[in-house]
PDB file of N, CA and C in Angstrom:
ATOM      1  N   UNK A   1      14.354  -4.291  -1.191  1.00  0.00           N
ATOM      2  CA  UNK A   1      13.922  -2.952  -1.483  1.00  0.00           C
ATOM      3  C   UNK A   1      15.144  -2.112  -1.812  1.00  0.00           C
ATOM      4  N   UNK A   2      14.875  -1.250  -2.664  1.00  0.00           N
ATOM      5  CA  UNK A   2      16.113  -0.264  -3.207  1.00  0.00           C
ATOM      6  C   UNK A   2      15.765   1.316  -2.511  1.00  0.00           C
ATOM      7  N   UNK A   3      16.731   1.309  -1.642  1.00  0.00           N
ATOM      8  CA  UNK A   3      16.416   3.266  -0.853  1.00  0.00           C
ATOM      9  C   UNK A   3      17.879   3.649  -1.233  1.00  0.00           C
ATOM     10  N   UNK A   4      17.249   4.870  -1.957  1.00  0.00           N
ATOM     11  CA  UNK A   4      18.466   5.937  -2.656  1.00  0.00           C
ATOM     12  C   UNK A   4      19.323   5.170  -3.021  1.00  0.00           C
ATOM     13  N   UNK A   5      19.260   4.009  -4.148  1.00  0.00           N
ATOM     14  CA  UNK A   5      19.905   3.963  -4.670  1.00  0.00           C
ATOM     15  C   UNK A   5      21.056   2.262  -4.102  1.00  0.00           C
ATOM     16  N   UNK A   6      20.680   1.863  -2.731  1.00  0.00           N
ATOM     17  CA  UNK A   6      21.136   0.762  -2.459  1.00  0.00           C
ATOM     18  C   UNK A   6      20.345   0.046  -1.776  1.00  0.00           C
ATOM     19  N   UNK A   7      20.222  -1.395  -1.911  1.00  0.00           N
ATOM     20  CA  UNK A   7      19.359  -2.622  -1.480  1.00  0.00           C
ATOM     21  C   UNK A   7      19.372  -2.471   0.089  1.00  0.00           C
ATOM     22  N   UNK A   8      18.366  -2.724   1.035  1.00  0.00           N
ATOM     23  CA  UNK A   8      17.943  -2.631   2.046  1.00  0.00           C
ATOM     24  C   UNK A   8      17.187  -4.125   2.089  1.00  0.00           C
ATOM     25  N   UNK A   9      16.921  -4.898   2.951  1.00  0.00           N
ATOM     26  CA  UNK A   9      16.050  -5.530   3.506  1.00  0.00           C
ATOM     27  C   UNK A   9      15.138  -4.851   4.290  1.00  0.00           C
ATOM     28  N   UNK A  10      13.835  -5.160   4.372  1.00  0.00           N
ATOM     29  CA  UNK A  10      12.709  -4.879   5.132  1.00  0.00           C
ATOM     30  C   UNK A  10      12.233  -6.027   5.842  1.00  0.00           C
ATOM     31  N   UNK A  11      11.880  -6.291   7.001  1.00  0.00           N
ATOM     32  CA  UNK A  11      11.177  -7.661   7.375  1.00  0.00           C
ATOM     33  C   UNK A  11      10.162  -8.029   7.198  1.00  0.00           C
ATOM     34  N   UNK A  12       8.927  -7.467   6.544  1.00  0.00           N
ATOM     35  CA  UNK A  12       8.092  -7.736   6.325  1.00  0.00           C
ATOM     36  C   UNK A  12       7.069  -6.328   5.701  1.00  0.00           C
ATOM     37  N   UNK A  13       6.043  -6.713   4.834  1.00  0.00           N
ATOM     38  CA  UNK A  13       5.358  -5.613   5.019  1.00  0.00           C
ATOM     39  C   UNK A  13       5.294  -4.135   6.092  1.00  0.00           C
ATOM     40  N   UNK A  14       5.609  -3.010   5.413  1.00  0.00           N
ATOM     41  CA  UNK A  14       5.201  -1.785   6.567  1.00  0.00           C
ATOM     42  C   UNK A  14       4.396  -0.794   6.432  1.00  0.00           C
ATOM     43  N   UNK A  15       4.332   0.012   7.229  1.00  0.00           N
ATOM     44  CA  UNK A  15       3.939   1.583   6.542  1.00  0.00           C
ATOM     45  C   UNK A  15       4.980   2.502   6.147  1.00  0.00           C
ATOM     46  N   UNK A  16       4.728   3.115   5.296  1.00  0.00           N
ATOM     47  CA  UNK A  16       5.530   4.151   4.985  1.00  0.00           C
ATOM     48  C   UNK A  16       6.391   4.866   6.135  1.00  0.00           C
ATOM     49  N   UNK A  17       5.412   5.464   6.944  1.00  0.00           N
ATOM     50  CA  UNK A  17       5.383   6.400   8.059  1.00  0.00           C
ATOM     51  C   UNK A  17       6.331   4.935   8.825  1.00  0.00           C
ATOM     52  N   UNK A  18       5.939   4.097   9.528  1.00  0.00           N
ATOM     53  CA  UNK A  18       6.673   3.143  10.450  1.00  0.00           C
ATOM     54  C   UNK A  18       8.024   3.087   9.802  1.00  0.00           C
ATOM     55  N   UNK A  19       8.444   2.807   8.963  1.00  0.00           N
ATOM     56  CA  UNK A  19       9.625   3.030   8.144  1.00  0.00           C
ATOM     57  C   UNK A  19      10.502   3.991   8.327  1.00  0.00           C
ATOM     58  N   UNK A  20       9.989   5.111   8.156  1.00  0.00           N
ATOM     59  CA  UNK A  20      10.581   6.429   8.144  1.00  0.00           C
ATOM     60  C   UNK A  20      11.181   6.741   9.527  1.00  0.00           C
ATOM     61  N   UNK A  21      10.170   6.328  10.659  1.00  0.00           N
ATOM     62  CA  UNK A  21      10.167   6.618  12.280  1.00  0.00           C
ATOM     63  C   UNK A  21      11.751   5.586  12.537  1.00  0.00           C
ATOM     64  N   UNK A  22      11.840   4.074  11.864  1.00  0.00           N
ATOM     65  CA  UNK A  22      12.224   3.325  12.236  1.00  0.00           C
ATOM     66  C   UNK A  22      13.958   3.594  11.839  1.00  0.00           C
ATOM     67  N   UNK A  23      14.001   4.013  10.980  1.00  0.00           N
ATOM     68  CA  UNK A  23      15.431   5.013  10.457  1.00  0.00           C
ATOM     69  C   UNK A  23      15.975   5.906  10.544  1.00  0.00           C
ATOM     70  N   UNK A  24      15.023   6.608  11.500  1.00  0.00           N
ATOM     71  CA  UNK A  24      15.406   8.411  11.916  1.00  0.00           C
ATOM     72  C   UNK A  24      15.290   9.244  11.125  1.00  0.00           C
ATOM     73  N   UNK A  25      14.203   8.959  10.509  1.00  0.00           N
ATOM     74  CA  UNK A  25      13.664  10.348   9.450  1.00  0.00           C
ATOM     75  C   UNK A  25      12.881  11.245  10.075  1.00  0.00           C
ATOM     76  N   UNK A  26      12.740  12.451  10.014  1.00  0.00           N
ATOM     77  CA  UNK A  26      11.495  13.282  10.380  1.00  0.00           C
ATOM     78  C   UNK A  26      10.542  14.014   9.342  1.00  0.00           C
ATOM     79  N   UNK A  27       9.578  13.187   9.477  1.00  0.00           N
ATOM     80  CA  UNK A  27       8.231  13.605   8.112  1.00  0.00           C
ATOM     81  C   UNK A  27       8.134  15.426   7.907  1.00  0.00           C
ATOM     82  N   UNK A  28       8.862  15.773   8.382  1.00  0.00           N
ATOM     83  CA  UNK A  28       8.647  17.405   8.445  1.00  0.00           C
ATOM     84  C   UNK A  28       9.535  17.469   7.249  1.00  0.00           C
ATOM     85  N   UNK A  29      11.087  17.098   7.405  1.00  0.00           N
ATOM     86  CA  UNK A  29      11.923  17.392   6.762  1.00  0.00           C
ATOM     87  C   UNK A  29      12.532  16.293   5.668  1.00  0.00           C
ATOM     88  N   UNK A  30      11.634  15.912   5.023  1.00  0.00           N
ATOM     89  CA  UNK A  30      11.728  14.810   3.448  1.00  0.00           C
ATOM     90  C   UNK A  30      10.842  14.691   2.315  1.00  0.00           C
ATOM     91  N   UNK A  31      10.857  14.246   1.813  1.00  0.00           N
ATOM     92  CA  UNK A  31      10.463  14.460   0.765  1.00  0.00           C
ATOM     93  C   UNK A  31      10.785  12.750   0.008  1.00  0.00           C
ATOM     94  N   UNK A  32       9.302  12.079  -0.342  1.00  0.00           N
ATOM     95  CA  UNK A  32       9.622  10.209  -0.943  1.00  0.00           C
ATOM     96  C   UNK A  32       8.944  10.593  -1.875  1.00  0.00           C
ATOM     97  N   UNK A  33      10.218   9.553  -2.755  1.00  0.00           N
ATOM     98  CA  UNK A  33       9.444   9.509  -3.735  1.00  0.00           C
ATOM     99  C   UNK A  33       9.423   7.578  -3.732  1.00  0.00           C
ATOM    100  N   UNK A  34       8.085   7.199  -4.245  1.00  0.00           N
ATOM    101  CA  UNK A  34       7.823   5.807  -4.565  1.00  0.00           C
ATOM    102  C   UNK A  34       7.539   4.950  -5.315  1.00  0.00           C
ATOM    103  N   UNK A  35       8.796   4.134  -6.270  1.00  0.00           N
ATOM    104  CA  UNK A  35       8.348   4.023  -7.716  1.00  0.00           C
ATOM    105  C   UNK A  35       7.785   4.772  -8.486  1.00  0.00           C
ATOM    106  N   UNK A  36       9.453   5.346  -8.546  1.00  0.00           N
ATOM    107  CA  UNK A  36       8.993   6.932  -9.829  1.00  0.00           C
ATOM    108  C   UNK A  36       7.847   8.284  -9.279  1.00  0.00           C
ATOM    109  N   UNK A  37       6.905   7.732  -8.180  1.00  0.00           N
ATOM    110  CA  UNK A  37       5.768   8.994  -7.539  1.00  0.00           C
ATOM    111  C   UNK A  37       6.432   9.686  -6.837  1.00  0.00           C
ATOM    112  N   UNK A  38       6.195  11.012  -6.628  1.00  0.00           N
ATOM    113  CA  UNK A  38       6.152  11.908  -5.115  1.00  0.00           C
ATOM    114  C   UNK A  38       4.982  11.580  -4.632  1.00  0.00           C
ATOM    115  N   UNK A  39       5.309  10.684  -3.164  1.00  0.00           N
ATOM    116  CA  UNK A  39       3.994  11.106  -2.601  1.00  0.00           C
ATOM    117  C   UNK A  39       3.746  12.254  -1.659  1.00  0.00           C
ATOM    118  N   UNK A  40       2.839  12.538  -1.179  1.00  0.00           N
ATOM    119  CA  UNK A  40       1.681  13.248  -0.169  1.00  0.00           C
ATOM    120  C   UNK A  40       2.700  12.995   1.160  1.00  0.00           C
ATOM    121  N   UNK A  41       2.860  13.719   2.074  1.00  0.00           N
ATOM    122  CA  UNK A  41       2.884  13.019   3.214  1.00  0.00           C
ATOM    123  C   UNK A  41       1.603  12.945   4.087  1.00  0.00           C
ATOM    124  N   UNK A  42       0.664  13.400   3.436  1.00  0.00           N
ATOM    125  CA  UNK A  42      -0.847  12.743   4.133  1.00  0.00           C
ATOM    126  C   UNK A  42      -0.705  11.083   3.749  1.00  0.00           C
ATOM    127  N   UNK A  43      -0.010  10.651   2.668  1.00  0.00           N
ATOM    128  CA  UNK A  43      -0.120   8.911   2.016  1.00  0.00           C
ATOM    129  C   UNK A  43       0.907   8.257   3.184  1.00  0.00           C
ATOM    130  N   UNK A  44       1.642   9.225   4.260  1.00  0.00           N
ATOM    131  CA  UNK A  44       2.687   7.862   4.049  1.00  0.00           C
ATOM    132  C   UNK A  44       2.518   6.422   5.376  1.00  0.00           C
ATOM    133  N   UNK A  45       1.650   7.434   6.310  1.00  0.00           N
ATOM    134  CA  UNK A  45       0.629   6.337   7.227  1.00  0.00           C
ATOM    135  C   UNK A  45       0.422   5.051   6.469  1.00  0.00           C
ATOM    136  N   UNK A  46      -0.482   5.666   5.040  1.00  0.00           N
ATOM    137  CA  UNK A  46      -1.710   4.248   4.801  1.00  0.00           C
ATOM    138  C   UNK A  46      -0.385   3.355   3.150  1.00  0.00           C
ATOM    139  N   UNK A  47      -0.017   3.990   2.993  1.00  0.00           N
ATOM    140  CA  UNK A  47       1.083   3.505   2.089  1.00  0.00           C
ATOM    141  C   UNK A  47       1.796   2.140   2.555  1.00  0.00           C
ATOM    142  N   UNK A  48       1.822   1.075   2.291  1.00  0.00           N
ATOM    143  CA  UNK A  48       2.705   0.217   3.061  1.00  0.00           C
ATOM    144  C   UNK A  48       3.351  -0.155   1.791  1.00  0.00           C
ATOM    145  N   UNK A  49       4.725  -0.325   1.928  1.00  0.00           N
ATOM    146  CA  UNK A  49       5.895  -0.623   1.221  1.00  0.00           C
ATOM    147  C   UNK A  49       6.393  -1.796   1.166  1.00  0.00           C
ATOM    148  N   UNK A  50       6.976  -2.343   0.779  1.00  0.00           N
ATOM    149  CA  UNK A  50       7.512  -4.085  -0.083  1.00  0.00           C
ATOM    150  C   UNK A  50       8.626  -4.201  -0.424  1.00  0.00           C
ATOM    151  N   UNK A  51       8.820  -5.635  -0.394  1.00  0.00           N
ATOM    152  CA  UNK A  51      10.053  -5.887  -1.077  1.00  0.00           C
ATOM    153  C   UNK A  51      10.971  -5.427  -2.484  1.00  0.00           C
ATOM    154  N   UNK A  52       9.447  -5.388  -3.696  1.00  0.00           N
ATOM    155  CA  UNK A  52       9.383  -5.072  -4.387  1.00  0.00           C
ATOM    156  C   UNK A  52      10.025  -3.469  -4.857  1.00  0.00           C
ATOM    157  N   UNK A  53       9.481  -2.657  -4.367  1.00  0.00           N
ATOM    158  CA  UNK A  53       9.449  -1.181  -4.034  1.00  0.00           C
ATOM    159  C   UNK A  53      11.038  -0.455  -3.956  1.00  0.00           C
ATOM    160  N   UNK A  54      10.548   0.832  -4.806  1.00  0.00           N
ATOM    161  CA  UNK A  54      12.064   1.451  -4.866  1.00  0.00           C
ATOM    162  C   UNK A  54      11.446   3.062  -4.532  1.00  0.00           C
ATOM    163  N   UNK A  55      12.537   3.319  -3.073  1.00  0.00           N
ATOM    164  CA  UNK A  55      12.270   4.575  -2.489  1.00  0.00           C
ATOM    165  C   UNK A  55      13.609   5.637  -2.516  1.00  0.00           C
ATOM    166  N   UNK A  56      12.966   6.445  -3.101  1.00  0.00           N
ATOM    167  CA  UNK A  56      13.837   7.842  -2.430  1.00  0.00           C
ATOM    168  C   UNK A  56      13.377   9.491  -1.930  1.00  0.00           C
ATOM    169  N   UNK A  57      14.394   8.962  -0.889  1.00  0.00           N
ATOM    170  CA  UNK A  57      14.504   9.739   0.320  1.00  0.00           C
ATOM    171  C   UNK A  57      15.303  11.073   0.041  1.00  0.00           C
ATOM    172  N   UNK A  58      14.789  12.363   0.242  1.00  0.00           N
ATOM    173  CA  UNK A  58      15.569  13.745   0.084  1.00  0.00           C
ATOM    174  C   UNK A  58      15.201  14.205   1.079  1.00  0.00           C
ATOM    175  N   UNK A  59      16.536  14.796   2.198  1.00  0.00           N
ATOM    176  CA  UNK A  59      16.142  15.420   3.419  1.00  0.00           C
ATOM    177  C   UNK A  59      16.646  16.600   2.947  1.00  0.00           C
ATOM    178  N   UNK A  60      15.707  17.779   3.731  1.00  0.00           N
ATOM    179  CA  UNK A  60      15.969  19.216   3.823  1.00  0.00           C
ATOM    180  C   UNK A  60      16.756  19.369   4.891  1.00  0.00           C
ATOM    181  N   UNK A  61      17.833  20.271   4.417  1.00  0.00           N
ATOM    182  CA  UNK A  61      18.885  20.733   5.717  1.00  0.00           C
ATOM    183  C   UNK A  61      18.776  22.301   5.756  1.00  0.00           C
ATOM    184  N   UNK A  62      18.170  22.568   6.512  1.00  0.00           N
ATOM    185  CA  UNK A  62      18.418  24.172   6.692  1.00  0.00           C
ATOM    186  C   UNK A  62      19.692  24.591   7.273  1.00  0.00           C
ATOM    187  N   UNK A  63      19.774  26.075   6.686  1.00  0.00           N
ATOM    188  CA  UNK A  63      21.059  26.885   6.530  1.00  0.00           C
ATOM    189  C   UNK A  63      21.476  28.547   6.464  1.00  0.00           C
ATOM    190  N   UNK A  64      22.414  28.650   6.597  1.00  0.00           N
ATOM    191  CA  UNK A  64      22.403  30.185   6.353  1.00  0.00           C
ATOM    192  C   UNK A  64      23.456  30.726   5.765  1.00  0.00           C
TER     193      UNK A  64
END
């Protein structure tokens, strides 16, 4: 799998969401896109991701 831009292994089929949890993302503050889509973050539960699959990840950093 390709995330932002460099190869990752995955072990097997996942969910989106399990993914995200499993890397220290917080669904509040990102934004995927999945093969070329933005998705929903209502999709990223039922979404399961692959070997195949090219993700990117944009986190929001708040500031002042």
């Amino acid at each position: 799998m390709i995330i932002n831009g460099e190869k990752k292994e995955i072990p097997h089929p996942i969910s989106l969401l399990e993914f995200l949890q499993q890397e220290g993302f917080q669904k509040e503050r990102i934004a995927v896109e999945l093969n070329g889509e933005i998705l929903p973050k209502s999709e990223y539960d039922s979404t399961v991701i692959q070997e195949k699959d090219r993700l990117e990840i944009v986190s929001f950093v708040g500031g002042g």
